[in-house]
Protein backbone atom coordinates (compact mmCIF):
# COMPACT_ATOMS: atom_id res chain seq x y z
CA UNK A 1 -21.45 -40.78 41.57
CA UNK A 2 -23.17 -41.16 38.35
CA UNK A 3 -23.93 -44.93 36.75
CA UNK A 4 -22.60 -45.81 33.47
CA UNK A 5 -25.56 -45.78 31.03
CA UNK A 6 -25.18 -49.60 30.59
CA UNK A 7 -27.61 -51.77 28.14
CA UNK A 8 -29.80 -53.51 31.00
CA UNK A 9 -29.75 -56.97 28.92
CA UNK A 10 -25.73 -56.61 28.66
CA UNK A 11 -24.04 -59.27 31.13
CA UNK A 12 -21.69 -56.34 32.40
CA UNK A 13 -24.53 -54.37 33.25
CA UNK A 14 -24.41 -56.26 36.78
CA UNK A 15 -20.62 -54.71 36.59
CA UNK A 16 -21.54 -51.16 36.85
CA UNK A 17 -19.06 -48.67 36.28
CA UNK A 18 -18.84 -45.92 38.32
CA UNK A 19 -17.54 -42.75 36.55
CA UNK A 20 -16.37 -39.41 39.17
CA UNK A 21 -17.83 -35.81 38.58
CA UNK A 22 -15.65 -33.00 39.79
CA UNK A 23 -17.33 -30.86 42.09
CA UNK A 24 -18.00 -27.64 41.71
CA UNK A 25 -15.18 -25.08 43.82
CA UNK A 26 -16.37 -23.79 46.40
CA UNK A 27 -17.14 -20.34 46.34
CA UNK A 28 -16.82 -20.61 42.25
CA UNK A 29 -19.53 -18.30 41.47
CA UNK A 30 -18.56 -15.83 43.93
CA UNK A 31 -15.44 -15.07 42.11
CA UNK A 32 -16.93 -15.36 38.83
CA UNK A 33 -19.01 -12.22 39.76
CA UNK A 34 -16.42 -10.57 41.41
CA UNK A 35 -14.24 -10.83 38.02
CA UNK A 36 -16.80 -8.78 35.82
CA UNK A 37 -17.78 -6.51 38.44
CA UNK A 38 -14.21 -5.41 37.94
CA UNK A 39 -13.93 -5.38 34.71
CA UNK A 40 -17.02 -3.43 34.41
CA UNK A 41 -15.67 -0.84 36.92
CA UNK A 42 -12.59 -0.24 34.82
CA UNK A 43 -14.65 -0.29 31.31
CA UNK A 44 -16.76 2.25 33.36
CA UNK A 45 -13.67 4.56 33.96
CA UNK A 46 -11.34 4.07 31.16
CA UNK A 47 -11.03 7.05 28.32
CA UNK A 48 -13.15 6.82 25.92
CA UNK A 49 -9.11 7.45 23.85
CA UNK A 50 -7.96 4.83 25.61
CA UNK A 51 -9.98 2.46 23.35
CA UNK A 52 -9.02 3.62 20.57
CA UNK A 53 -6.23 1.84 18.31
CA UNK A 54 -2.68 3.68 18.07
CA UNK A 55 -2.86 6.44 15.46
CA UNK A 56 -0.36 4.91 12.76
CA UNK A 57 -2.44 2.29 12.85
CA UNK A 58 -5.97 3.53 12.06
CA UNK A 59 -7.79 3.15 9.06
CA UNK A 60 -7.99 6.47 7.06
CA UNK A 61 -11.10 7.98 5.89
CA UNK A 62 -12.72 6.38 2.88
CA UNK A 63 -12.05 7.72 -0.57
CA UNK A 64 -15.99 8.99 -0.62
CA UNK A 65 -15.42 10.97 2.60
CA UNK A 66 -12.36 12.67 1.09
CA UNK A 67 -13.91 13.56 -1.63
CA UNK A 68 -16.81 15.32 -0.18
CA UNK A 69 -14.09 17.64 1.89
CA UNK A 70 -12.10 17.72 -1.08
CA UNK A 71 -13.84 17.42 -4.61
CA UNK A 72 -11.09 18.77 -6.58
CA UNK A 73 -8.28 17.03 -4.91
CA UNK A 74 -6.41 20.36 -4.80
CA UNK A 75 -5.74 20.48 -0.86
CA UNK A 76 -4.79 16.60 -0.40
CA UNK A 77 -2.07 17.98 -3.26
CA UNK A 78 -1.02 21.20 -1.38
CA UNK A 79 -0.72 19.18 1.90
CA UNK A 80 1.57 16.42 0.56
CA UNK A 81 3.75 19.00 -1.83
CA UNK A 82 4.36 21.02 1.46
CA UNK A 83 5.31 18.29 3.83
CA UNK A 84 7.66 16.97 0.67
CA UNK A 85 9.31 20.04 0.32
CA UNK A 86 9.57 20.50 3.93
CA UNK A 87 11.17 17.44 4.02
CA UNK A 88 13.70 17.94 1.00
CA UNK A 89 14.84 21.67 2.26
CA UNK A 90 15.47 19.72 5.91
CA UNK A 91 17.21 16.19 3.85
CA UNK A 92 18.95 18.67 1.83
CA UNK A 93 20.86 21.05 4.69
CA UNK A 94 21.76 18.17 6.32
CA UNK A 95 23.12 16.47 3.38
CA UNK A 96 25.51 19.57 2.74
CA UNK A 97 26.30 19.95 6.29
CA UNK A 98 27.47 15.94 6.27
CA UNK A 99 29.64 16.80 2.98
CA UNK A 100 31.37 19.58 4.87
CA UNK A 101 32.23 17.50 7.47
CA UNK A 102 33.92 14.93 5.17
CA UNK A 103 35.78 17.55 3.41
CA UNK A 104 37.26 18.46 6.67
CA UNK A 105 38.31 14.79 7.73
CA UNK A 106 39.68 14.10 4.10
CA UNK A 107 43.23 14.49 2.93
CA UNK A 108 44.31 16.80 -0.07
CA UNK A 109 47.81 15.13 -1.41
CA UNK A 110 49.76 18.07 -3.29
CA UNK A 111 47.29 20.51 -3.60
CA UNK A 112 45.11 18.02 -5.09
CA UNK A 113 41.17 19.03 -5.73
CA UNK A 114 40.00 15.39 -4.98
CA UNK A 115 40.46 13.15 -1.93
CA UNK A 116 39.33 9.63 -1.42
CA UNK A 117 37.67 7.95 1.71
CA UNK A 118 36.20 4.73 2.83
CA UNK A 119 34.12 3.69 5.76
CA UNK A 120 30.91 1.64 6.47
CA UNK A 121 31.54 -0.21 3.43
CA UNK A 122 31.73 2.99 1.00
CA UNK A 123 34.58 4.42 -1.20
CA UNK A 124 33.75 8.14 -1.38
CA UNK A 125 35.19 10.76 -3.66
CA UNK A 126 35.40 13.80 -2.27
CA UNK A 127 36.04 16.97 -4.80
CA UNK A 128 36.57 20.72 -3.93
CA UNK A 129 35.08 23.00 -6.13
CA UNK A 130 35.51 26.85 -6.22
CA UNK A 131 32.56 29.09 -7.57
CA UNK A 132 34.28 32.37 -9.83
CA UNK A 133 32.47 35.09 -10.73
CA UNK A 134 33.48 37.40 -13.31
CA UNK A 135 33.83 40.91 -13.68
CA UNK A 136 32.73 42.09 -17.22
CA UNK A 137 34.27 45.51 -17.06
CA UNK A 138 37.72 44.18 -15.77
CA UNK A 139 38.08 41.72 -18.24
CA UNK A 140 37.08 44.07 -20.95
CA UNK A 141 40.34 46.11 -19.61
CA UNK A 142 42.64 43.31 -19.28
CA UNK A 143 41.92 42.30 -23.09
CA UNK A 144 43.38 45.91 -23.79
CA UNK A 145 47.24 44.42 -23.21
CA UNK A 146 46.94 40.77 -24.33
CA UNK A 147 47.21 40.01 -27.88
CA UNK A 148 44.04 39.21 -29.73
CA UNK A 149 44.84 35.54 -30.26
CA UNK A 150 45.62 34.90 -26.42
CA UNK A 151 42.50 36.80 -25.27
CA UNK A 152 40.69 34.42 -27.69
CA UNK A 153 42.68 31.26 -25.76
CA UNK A 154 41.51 32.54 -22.50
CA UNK A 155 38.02 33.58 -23.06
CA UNK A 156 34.92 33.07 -25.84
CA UNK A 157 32.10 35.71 -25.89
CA UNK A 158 28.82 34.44 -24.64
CA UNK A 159 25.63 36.33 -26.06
CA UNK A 160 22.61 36.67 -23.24
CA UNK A 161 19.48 38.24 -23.66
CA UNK A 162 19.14 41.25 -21.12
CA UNK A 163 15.87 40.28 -20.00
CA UNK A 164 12.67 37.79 -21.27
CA UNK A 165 10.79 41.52 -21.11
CA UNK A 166 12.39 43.12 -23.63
CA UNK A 167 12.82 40.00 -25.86
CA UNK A 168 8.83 39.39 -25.77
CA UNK A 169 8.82 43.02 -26.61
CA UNK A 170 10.54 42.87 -29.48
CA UNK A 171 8.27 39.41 -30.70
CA UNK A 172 5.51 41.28 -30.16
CA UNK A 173 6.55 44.95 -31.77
CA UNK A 174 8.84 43.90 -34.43
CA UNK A 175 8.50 43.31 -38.12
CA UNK A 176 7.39 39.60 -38.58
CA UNK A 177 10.71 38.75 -40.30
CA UNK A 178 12.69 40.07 -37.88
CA UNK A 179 10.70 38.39 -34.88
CA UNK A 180 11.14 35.52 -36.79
CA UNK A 181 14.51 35.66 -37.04
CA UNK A 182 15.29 35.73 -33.15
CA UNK A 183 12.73 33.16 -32.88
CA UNK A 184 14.99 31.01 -35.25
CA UNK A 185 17.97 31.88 -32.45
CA UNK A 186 15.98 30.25 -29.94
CA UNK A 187 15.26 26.80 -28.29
CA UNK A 188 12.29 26.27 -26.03
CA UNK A 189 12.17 23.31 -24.18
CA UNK A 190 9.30 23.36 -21.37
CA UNK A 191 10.63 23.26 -17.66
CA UNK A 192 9.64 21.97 -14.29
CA UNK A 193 7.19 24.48 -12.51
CA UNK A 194 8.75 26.63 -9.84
CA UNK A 195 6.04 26.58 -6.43
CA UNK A 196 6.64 28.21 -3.38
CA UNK A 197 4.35 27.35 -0.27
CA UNK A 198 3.01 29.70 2.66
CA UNK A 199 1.44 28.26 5.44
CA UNK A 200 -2.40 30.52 5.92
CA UNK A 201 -3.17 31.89 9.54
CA UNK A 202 -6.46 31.88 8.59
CA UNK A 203 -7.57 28.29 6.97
CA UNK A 204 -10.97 28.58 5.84
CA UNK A 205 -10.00 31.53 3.14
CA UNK A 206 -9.70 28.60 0.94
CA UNK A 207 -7.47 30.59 -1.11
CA UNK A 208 -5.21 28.54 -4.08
CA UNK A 209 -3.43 31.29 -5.55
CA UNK A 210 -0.70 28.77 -6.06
């Protein structure tokens, strides 16, 4: 027991209060040491991986370490543009396979080109659509019995150049008037950049012939 600390001039110091300690457990610090000898033991023998947070979940390098491996930026850009198209070519199959399939289920009413249906909370429009390629030659011989004015009704002609070669060719060889005259026929817009990716055996070449 252990006495109140009680002013010794109070009255009610003659009225001591008595206040109860808990005593210790018995055997208390025996299990105390047993519990981190344990847990040393297992820090002892667990991986080294073990410790380590989940992968999604680490922190990724810092910009300045990146930039030492990568000072131009060039192979953080190959590495996502390769995974991207990876991942559009793999979207993209499926995405033709799943129209297939819905051309199959849907119903064509009277030889009809477009069907309609509905599921999941969609309305989809399914269309058929036929690719025709044309023969030059044949339809140079079928113009030979239709009259001039039907052949126009059926078909316009379409002027193509036979190749960029031989129109650069002629840019480059012909009289300036006349280069600048198929210049005048043509309208040059700039276009998207066509890449194509192959994945290197050997990865320290540190080729970019892209």
């Amino acid at each position: 027991m252990v006495l109140s600390p009680l002013c010794p001039h109070s009255h009610a110091s003659r009225y001591l209060r008595a206040i109860p300690v808990p005593k210790p457990l018995k055997g208390a610090a025996d299990m105390n040491e047993a519990y981190h000898a344990e847990n040393s033991k297992r820090a002892r023998t667990a991986s080294w991986s073990s410790c380590l947070p989940p992968k999604a979940f680490q922190a990724p390098p810092p910009p300045a370490a990146c930039a030492l491996r990568d000072p131009s930026g060039i192979d953080s850009l190959i590495l996502e543009g390769a995974a991207l198209k990876n991942e559009i070519d793999s979207k993209t199959a499926r995405l033709r396979l799943i129209h297939l399939r819905l051309a199959e289920s849907a119903r064509f009413e009277n030889g009809k080109k477009t069907a309609l249906l509905s599921g999941a909370g969609y309305r989809v429009k399914v269309r058929l659509y036929e690719n025709i390629a044309w023969d030059q030659e044949k339809i140079l011989k079928f113009r030979e019995y239709v009259p001039e004015e039907k052949f126009g009704e059926l078909f316009k002609a379409v002027y193509e150049p036979t190749s960029r070669k031989e129109i650069d060719g002629f840019i480059a060889h012909a009289d300036e008037e006349l280069s600048n005259g198929l210049k005048w026929c043509m309208s040059v817009k700039p276009g998207a950049p066509q890449v194509t990716y192959e994945k290197l055996t050997d990865t320290g070449s540190g080729g970019r012939g892209f």
